[in-house]
N, C-alpha and C. Protein backbone atom coordinates (compact mmCIF):
# COMPACT_ATOMS: atom_id res chain seq x y z
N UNK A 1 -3.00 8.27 20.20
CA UNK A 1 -2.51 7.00 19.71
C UNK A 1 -1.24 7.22 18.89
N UNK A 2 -0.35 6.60 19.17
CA UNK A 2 0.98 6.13 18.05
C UNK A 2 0.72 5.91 17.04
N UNK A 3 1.85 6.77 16.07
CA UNK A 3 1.85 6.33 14.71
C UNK A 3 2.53 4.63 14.57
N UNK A 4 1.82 3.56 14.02
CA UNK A 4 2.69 2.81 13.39
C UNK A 4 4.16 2.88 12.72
N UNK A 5 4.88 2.12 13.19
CA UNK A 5 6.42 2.28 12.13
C UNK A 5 6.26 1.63 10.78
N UNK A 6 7.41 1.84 10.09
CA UNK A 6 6.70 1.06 8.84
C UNK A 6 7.33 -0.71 8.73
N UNK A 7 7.98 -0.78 9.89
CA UNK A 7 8.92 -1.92 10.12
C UNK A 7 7.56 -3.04 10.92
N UNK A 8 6.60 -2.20 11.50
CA UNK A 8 5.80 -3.35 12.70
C UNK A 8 4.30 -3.19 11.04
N UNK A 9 4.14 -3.11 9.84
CA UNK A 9 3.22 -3.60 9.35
C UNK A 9 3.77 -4.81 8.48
N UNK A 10 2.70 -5.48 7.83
CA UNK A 10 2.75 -7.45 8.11
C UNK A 10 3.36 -6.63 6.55
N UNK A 11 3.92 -8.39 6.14
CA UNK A 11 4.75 -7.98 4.25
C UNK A 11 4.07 -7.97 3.54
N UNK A 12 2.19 -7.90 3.23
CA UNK A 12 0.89 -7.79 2.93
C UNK A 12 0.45 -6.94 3.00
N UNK A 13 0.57 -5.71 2.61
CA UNK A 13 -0.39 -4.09 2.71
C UNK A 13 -1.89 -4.32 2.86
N UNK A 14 -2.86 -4.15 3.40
CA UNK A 14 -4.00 -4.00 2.84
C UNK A 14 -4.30 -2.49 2.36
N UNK A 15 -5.50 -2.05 1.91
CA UNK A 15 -5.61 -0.61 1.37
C UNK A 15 -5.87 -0.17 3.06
N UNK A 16 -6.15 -0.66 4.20
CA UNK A 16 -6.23 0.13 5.54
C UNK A 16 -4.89 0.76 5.65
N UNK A 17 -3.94 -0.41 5.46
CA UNK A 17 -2.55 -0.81 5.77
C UNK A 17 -1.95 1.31 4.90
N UNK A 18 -2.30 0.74 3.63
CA UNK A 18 -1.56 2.14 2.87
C UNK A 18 -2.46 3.21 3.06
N UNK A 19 -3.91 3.22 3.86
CA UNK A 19 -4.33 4.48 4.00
C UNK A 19 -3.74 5.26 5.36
N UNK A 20 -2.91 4.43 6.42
CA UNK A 20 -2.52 4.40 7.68
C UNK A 20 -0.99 5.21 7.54
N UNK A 21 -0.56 4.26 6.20
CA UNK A 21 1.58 5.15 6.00
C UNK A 21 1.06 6.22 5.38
N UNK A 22 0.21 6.54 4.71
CA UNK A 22 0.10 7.48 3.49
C UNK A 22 -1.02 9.04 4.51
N UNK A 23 -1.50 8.64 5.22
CA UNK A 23 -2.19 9.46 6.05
C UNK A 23 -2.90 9.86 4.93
N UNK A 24 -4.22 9.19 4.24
CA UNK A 24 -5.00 9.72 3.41
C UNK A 24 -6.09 9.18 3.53
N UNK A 25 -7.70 9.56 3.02
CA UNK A 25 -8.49 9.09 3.32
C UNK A 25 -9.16 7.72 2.60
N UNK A 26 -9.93 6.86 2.73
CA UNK A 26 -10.54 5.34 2.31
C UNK A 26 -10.20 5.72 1.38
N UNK A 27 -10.95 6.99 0.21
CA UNK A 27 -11.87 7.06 -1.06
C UNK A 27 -10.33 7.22 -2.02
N UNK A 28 -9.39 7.88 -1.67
CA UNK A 28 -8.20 8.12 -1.78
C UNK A 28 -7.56 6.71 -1.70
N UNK A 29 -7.08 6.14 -0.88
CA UNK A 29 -6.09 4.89 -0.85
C UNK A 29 -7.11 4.03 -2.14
N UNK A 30 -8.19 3.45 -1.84
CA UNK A 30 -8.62 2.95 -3.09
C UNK A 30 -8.38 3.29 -4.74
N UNK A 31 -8.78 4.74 -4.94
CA UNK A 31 -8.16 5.36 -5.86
C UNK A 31 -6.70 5.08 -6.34
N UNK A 32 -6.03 4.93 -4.99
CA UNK A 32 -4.44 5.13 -5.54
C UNK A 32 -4.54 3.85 -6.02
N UNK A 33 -4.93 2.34 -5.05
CA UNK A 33 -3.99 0.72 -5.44
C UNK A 33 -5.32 0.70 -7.17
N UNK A 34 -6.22 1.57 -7.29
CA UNK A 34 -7.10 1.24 -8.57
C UNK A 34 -6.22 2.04 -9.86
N UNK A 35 -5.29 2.51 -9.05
CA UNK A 35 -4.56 3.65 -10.20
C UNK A 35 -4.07 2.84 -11.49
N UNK A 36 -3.33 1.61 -10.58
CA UNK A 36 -2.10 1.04 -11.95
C UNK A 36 -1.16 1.69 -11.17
N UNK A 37 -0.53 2.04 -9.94
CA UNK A 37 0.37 2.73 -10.23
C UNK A 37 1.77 1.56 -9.44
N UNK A 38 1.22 0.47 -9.29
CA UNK A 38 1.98 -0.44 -8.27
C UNK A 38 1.42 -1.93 -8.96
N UNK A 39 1.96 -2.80 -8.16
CA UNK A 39 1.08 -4.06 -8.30
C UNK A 39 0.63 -4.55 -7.42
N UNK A 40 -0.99 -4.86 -7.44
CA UNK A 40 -2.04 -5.06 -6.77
C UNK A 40 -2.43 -6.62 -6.86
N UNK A 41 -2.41 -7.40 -5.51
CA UNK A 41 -3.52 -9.00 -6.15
C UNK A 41 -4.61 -8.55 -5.30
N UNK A 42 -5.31 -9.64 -6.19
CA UNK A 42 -6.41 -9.92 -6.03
C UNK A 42 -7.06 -10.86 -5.39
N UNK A 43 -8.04 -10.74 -3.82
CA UNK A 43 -8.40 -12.03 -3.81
C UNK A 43 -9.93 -12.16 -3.20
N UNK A 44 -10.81 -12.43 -4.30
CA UNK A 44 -12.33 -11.68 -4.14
C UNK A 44 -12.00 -10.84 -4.41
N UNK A 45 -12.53 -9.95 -3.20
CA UNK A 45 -12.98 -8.20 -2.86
C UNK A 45 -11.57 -7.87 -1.92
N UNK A 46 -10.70 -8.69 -1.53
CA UNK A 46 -9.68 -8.27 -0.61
C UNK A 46 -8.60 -7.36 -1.79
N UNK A 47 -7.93 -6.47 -1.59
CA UNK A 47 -7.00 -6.02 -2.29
C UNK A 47 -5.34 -6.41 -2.04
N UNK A 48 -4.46 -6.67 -1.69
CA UNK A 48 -3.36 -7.10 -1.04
C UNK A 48 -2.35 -6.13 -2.02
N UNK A 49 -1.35 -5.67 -0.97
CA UNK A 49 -0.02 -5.16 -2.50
C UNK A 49 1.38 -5.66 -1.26
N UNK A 50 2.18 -6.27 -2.03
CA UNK A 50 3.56 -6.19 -1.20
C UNK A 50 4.34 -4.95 -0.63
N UNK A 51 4.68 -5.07 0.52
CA UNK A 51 5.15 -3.99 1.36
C UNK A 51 6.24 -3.64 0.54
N UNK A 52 7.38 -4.40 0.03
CA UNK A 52 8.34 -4.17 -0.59
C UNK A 52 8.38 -3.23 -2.09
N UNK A 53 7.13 -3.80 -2.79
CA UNK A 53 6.90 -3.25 -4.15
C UNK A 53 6.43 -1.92 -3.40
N UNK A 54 5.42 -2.11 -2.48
CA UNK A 54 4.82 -0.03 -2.08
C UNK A 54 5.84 0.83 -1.78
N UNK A 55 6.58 0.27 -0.91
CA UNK A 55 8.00 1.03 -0.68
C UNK A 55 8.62 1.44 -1.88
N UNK A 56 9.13 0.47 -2.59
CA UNK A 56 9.57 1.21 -3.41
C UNK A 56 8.50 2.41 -4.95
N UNK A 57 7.82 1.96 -4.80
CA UNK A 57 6.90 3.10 -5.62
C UNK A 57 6.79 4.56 -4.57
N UNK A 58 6.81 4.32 -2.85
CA UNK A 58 6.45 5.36 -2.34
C UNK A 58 8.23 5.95 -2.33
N UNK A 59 9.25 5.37 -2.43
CA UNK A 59 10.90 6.08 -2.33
C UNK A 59 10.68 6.41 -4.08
N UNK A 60 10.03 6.35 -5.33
CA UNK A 60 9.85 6.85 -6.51
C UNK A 60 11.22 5.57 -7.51
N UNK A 61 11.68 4.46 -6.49
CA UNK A 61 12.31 3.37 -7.52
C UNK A 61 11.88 3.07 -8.75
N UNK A 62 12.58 2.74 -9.74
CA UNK A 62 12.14 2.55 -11.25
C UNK A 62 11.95 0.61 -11.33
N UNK A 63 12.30 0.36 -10.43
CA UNK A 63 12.70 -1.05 -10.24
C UNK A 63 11.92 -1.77 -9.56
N UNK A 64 10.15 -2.11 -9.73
CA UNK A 64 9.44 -2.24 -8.65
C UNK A 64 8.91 -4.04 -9.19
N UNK A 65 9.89 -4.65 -8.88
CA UNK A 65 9.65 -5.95 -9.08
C UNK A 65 8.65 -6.61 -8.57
């Protein structure tokens, strides 16, 4: 199977979404969006993070609006 590009995922990460770019496992991607290290919503039990804000935390930007 093909890797995904990072251009064909939706502007909505889910934690599948960042365990898929990040090539890491469930217990891991959870860990990371539970870190603090980005900004995460909330809705229930769904986790959501903007593609734009992950990008830039994953290029190391200081500027993650």
């Amino acid at each position: 199977m093909e890797k995904k590009k990072l251009k064909d995922y939706p502007s909505i990460l889910s934690v599948s979404d960042i365990q898929a770019i990040l090539g890491i496992g469930r217990r891991q991607a959870y860990e990371l969006v539970n870190s603090g290290s980005f900004h995460v919503a909330r809705a229930g039990r769904r986790i959501m993070v903007s593609k734009t804000v992950f990008l830039a935390w994953l290029k190391g930007s200081a500027n993650q609006s």
